[in-house]
Protein backbone atom coordinates (compact mmCIF):
# COMPACT_ATOMS: atom_id res chain seq x y z
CA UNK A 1 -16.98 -20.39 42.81
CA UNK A 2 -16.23 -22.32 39.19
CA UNK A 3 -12.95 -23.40 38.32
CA UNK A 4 -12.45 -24.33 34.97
CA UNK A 5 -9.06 -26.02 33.93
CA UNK A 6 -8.30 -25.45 29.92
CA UNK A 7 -6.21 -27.23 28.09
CA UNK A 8 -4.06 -24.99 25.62
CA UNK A 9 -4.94 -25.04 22.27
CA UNK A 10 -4.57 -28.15 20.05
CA UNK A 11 -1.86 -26.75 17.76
CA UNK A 12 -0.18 -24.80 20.58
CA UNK A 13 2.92 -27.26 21.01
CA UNK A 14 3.37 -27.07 16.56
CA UNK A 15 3.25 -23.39 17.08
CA UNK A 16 5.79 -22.87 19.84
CA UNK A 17 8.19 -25.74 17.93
CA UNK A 18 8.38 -23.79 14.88
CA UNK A 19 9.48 -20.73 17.14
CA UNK A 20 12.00 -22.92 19.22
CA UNK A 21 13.39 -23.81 15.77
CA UNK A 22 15.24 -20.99 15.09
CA UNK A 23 15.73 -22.48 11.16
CA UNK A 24 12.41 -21.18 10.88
CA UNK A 25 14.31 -17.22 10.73
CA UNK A 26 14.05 -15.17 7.81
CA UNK A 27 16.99 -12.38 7.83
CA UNK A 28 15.63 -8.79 6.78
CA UNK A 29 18.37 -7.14 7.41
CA UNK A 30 20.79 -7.05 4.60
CA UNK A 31 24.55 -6.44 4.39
CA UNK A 32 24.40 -3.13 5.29
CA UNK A 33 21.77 -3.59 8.31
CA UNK A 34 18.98 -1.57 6.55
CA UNK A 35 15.52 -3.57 6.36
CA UNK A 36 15.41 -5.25 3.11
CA UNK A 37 11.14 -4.03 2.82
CA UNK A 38 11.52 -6.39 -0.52
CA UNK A 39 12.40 -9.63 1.66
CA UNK A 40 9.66 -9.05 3.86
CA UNK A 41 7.34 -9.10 1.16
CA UNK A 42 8.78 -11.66 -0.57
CA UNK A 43 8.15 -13.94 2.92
CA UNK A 44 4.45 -12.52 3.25
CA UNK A 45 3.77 -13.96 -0.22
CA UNK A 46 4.44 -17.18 0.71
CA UNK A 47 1.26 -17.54 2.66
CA UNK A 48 -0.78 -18.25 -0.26
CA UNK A 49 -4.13 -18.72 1.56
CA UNK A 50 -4.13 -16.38 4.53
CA UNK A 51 -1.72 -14.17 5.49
CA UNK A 52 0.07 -14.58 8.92
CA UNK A 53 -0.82 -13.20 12.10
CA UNK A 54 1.53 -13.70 15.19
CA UNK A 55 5.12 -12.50 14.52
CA UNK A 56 8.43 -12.46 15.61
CA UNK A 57 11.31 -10.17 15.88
CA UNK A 58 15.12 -11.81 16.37
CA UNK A 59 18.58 -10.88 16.13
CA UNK A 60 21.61 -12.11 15.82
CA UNK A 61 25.48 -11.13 15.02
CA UNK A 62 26.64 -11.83 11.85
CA UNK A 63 29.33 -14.46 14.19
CA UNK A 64 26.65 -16.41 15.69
CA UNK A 65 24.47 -18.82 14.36
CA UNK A 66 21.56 -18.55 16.80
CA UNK A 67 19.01 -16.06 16.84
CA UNK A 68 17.92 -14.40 19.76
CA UNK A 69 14.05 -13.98 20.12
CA UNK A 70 13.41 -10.80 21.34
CA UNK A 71 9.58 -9.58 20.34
CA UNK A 72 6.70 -11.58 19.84
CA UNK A 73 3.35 -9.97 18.78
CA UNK A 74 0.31 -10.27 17.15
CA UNK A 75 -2.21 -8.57 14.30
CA UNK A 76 -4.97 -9.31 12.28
CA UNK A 77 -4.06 -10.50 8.92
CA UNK A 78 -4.91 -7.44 6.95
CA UNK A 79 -3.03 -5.23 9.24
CA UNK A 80 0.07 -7.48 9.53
CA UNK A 81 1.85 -5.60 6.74
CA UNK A 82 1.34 -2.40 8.28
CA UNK A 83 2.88 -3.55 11.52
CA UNK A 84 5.68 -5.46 10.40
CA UNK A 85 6.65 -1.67 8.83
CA UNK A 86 6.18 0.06 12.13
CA UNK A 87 8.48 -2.34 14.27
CA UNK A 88 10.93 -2.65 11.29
CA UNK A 89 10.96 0.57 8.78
CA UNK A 90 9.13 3.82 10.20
CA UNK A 91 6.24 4.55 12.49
CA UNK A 92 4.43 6.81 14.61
CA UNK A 93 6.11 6.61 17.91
CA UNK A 94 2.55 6.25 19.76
CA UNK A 95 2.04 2.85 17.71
CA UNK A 96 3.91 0.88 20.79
CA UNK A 97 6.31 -0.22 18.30
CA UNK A 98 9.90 -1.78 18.27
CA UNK A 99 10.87 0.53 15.83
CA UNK A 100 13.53 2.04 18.65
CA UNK A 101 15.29 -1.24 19.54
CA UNK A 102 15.48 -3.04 15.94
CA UNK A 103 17.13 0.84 14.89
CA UNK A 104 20.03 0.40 18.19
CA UNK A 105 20.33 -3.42 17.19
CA UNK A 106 21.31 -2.71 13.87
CA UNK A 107 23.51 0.35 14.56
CA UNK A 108 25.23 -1.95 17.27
CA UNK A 109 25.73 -4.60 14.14
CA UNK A 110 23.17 -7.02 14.41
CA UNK A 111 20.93 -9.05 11.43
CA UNK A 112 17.39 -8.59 12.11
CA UNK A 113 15.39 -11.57 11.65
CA UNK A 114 11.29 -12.31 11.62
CA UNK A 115 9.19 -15.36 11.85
CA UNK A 116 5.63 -15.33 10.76
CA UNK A 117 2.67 -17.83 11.91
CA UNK A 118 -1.11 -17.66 10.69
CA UNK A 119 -3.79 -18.69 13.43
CA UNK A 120 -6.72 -19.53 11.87
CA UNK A 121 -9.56 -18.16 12.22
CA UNK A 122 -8.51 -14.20 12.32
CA UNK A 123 -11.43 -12.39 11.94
CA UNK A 124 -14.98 -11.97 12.53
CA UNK A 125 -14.95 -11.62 16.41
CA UNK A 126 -12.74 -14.83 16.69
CA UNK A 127 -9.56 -12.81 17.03
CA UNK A 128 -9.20 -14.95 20.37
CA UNK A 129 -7.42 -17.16 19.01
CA UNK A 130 -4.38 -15.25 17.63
CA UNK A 131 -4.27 -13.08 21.03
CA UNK A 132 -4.23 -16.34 23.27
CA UNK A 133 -1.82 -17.80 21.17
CA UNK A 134 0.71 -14.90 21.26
CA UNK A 135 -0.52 -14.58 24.92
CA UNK A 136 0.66 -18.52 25.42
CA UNK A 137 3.84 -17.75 22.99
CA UNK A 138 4.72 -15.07 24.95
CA UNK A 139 4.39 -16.87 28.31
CA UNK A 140 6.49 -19.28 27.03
CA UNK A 141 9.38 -17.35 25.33
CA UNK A 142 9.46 -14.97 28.71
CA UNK A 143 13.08 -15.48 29.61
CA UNK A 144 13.88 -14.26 25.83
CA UNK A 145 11.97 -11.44 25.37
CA UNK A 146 13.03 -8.92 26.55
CA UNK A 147 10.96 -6.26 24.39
CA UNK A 148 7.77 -7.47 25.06
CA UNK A 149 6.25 -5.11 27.54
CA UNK A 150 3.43 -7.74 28.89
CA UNK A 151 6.32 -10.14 30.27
């Protein structure tokens, strides 16, 4: 039998600070609770070089000045777009999205708020690292998510 004792990854502990930092937040929602689509864009062209690849869904009442983390997932780059829209805008209701809960969260009053991170690299059979990082992410955040379904 081999045993074989990892260490995480070395930028795990920058990665799950900038998602304990809840300053890190970018509201979507505007002041009517519908997804501002424009907003979300405007935050995926700030990754100049690559575009990001683990996510974040949080709310929040418009009274508190927390966010809640409540999703955290993970898609190659040049899909991220696409499923920012199905857990936030429309989807398929096969896609596994979120779609469901961010509609009752912002019926039931509260901001909707995303945080994007890009694991490098993405692509080209090294998708490993973006999957063990939300995988690591998601072990960590457990007591907060409450729509992940791999808890």
């Amino acid at each position: 039998m081999l045993i074989i004792q990892e260490n995480p990854p070395t930028h795990f502990d920058t990665v799950k600070n900038y998602f304990t930092d809840r300053e890190n937040v970018r509201k979507i929602s505007s002041t009517d609770f519908s997804i501002d689509e424009n907003e979300i864009n405007k935050y995926l062209g700030e990754f100049t070089n690559r575009r990001p690849n683990i996510y974040a869904i949080l709310i929040k009442t418009p009274n508190e000045t927390v966010w809640s983390l409540k999703y955290i997932g993970q898609r190659e780059s040049l899909g991220i777009k696409q499923r920012l829209r199905e857990h936030l805008i429309s989807c398929n209701e096969q896609t596994g999205s979120q779609l469901e809960r961010v509609k009752l969260a912002r019926s039931s009053g509260y901001e909707i708020g995303i945080m994007l991170v890009s694991i490098l690299p993405d692509s080209n059979g090294e998708e490993h690292f973006r999957l063990l990082y939300e995988s690591m992410l998601i072990k960590e955040f457990s007591a907060e998510l409450e729509w992940n379904k791999q808890k």
